[in-house]
N, C-alpha and C. Protein backbone atom coordinates (compact mmCIF):
# COMPACT_ATOMS: atom_id res chain seq x y z
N UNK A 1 -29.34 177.37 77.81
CA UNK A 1 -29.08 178.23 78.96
C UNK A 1 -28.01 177.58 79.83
N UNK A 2 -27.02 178.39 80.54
CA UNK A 2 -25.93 177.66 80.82
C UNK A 2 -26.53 178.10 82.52
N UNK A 3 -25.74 177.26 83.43
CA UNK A 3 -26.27 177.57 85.03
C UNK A 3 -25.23 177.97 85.21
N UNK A 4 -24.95 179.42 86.18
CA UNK A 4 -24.32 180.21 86.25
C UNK A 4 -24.73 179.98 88.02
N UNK A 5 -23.55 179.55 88.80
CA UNK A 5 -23.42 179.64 90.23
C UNK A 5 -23.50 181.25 90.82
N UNK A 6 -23.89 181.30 91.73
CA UNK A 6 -23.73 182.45 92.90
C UNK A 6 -22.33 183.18 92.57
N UNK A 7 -21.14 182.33 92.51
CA UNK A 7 -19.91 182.77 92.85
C UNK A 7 -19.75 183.42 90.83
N UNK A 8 -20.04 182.47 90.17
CA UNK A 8 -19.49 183.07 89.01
C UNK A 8 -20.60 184.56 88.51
N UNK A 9 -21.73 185.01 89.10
CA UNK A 9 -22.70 186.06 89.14
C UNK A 9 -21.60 187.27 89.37
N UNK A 10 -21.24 186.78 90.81
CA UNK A 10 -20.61 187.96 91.72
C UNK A 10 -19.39 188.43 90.77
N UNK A 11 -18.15 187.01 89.93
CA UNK A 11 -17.17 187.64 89.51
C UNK A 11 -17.88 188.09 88.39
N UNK A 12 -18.76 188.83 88.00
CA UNK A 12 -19.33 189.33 86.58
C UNK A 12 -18.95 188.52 85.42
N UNK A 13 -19.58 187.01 85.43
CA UNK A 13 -19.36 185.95 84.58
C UNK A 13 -20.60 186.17 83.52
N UNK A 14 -20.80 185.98 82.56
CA UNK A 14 -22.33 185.65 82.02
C UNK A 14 -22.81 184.33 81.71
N UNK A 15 -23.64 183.40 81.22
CA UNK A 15 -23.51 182.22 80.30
C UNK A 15 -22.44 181.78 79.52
N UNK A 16 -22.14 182.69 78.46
CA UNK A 16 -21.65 182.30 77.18
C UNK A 16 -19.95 181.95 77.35
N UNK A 17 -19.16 182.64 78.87
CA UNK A 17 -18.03 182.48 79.10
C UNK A 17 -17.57 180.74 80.03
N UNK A 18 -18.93 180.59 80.44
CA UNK A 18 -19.09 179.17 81.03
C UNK A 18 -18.95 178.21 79.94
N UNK A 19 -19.59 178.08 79.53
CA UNK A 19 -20.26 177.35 77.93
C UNK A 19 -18.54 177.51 76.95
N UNK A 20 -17.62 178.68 76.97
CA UNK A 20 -16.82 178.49 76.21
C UNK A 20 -15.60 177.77 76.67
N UNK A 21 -15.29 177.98 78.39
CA UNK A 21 -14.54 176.78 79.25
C UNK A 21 -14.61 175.81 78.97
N UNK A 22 -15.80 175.04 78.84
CA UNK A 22 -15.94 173.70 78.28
C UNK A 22 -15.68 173.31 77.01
N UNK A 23 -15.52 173.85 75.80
CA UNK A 23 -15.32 173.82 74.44
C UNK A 23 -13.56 173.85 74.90
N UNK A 24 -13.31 174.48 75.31
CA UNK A 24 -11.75 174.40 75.27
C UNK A 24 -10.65 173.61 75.81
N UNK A 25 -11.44 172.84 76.45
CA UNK A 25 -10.26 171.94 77.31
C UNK A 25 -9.61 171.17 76.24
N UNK A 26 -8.19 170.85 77.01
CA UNK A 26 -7.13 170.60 76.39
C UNK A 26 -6.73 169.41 76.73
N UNK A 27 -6.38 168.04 76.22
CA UNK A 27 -6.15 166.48 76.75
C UNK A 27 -5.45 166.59 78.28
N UNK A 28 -5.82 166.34 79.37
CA UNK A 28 -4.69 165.87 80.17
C UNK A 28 -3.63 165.05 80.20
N UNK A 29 -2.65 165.22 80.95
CA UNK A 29 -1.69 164.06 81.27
C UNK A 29 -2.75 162.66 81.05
N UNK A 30 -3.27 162.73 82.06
CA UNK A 30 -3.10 161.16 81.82
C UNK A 30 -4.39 160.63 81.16
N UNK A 31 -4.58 161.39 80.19
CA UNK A 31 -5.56 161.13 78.91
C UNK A 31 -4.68 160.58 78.21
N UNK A 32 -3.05 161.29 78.19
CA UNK A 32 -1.91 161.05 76.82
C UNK A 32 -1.50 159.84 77.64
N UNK A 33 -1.43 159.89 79.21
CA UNK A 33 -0.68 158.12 79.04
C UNK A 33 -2.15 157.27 78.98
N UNK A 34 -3.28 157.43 78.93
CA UNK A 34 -4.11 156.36 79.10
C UNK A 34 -3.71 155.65 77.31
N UNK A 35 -3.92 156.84 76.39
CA UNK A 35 -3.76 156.53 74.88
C UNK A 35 -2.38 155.84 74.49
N UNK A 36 -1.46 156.26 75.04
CA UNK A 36 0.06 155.84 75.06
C UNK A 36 -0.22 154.11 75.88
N UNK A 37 -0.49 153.86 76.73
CA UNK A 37 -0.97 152.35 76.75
C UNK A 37 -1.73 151.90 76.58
N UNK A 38 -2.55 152.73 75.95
CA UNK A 38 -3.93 151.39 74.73
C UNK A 38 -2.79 151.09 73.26
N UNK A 39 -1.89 152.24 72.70
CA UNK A 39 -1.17 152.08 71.84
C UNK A 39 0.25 150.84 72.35
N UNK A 40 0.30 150.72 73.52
CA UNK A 40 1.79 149.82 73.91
C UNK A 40 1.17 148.52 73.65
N UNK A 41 -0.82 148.50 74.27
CA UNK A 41 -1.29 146.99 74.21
C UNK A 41 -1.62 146.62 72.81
N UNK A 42 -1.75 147.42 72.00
CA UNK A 42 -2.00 147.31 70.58
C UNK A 42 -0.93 146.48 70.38
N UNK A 43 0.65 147.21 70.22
CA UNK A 43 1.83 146.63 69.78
C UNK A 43 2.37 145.48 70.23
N UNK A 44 1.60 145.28 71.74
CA UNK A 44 2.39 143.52 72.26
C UNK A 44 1.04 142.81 71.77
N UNK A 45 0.16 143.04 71.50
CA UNK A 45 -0.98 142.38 71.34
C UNK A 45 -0.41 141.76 69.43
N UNK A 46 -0.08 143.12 68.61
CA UNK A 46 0.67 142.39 67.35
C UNK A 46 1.34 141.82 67.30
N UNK A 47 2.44 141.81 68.45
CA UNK A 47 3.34 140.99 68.54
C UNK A 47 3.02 139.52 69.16
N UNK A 48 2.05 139.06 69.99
CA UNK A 48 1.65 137.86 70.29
C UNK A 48 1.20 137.18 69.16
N UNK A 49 0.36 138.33 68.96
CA UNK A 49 -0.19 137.47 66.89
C UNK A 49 0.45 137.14 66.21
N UNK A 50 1.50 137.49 65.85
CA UNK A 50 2.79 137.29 64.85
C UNK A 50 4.14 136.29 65.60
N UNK A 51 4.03 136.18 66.66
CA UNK A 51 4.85 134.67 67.15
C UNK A 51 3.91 133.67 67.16
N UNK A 52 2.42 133.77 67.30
CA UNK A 52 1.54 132.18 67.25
C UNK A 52 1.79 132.01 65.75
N UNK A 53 1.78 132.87 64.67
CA UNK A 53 1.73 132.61 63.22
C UNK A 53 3.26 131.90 62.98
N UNK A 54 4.20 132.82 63.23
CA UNK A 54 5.26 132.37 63.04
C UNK A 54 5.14 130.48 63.93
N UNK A 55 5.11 130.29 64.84
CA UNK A 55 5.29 128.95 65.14
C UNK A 55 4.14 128.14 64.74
N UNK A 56 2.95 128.60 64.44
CA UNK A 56 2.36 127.54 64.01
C UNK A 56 2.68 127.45 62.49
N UNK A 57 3.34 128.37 61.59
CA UNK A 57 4.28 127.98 60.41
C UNK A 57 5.41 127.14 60.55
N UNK A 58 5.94 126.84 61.55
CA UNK A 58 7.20 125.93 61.68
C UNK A 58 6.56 124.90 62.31
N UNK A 59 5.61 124.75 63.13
CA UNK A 59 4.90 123.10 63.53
C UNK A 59 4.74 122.00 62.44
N UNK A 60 5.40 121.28 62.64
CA UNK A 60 4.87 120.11 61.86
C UNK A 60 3.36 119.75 61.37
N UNK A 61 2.66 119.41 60.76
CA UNK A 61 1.64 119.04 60.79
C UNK A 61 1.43 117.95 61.62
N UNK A 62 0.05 117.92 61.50
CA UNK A 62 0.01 116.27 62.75
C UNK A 62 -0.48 115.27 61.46
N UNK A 63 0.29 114.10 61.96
CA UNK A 63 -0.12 113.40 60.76
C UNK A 63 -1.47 112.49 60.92
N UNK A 64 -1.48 112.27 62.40
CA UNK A 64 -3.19 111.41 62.43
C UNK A 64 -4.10 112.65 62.34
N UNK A 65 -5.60 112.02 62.61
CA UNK A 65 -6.57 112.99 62.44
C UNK A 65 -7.17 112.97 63.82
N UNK A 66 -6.07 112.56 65.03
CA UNK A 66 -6.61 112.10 66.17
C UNK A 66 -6.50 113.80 67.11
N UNK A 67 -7.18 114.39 67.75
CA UNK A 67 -6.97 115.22 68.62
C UNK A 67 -6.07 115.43 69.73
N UNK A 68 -5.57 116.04 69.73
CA UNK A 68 -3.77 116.04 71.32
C UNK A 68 -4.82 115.98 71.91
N UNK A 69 -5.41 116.32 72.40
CA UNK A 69 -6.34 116.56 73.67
C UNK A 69 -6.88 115.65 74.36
N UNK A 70 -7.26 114.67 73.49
CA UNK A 70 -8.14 113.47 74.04
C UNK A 70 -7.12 111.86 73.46
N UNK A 71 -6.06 112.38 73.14
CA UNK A 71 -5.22 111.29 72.93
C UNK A 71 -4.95 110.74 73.52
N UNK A 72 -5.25 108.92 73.28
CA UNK A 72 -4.54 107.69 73.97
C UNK A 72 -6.00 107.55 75.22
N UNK A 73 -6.74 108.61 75.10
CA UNK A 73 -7.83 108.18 76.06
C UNK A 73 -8.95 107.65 75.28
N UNK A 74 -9.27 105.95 75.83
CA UNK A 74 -10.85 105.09 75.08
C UNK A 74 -11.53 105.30 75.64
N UNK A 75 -12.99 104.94 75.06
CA UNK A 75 -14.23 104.85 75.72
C UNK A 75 -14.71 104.38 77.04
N UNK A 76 -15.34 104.59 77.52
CA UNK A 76 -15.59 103.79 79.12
C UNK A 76 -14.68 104.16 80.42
N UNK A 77 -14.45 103.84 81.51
CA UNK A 77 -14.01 103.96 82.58
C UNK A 77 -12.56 103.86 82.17
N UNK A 78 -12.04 105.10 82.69
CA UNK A 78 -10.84 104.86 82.19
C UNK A 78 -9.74 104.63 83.60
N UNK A 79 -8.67 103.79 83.56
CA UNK A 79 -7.85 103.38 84.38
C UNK A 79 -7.37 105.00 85.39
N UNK A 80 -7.14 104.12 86.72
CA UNK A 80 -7.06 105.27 87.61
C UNK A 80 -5.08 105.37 87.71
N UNK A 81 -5.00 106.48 88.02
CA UNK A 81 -3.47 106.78 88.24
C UNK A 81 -3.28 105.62 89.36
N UNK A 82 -1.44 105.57 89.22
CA UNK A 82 -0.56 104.67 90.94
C UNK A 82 -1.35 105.04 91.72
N UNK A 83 -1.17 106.51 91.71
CA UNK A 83 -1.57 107.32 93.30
C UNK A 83 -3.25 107.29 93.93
N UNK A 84 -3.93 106.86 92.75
CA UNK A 84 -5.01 106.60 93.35
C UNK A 84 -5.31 105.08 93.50
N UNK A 85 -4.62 104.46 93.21
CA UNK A 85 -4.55 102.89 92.51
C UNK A 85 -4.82 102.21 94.51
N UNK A 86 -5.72 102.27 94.76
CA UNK A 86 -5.58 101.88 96.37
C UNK A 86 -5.95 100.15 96.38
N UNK A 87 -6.39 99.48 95.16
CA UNK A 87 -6.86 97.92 94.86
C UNK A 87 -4.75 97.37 95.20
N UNK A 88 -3.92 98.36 94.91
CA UNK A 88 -2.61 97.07 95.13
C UNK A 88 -2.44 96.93 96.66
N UNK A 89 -3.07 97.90 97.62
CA UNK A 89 -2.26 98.04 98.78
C UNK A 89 -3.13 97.35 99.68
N UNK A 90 -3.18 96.80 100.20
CA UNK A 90 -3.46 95.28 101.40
C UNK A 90 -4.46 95.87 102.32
N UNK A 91 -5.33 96.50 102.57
CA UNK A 91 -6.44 97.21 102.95
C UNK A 91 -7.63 96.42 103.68
């Protein structure tokens, strides 16, 4: 059963012409640009993928098995920068 307002009674509407308004709508504008930039982020999104591939194909390998990340840093307390280094300055 479709709900049929006061106003659509008066213009001599029935159910079934309500009910077919809704079956028919047609994309809006900015349905076509919402899809038009999910499709632009698709294409820079392939394109980010395909320059990390491309350069991590031209990177050298690393030849230790040591991590960049934690390189050149040992175990235990590790030495403080100049700028915090306050043991040289006469205090």
């Amino acid at each position: 059963m479709a709900w049929l307002l006061i106003d659509d009674i008066a213009a001599g509407c029935n159910g079934s012409e309500v009910q077919d308004m809704a079956k028919r709508s047609k994309p809006t504008f900015q349905k076509k640009e919402r899809e038009r930039a999910r499709i632009q982020r698709q294409k820079d999104k392939e394109a980010r993928r395909s320059e990390a591939r491309e350069r991590k194909a031209t990177e050298p390998p690393r030849l230790s098995g040591e991590d960049p990340d934690i390189a050149g840093i040992r175990p235990g307390p590790q030495p403080l920068p100049e700028q915090w280094d306050y043991s040289k300055e006469g205090n």
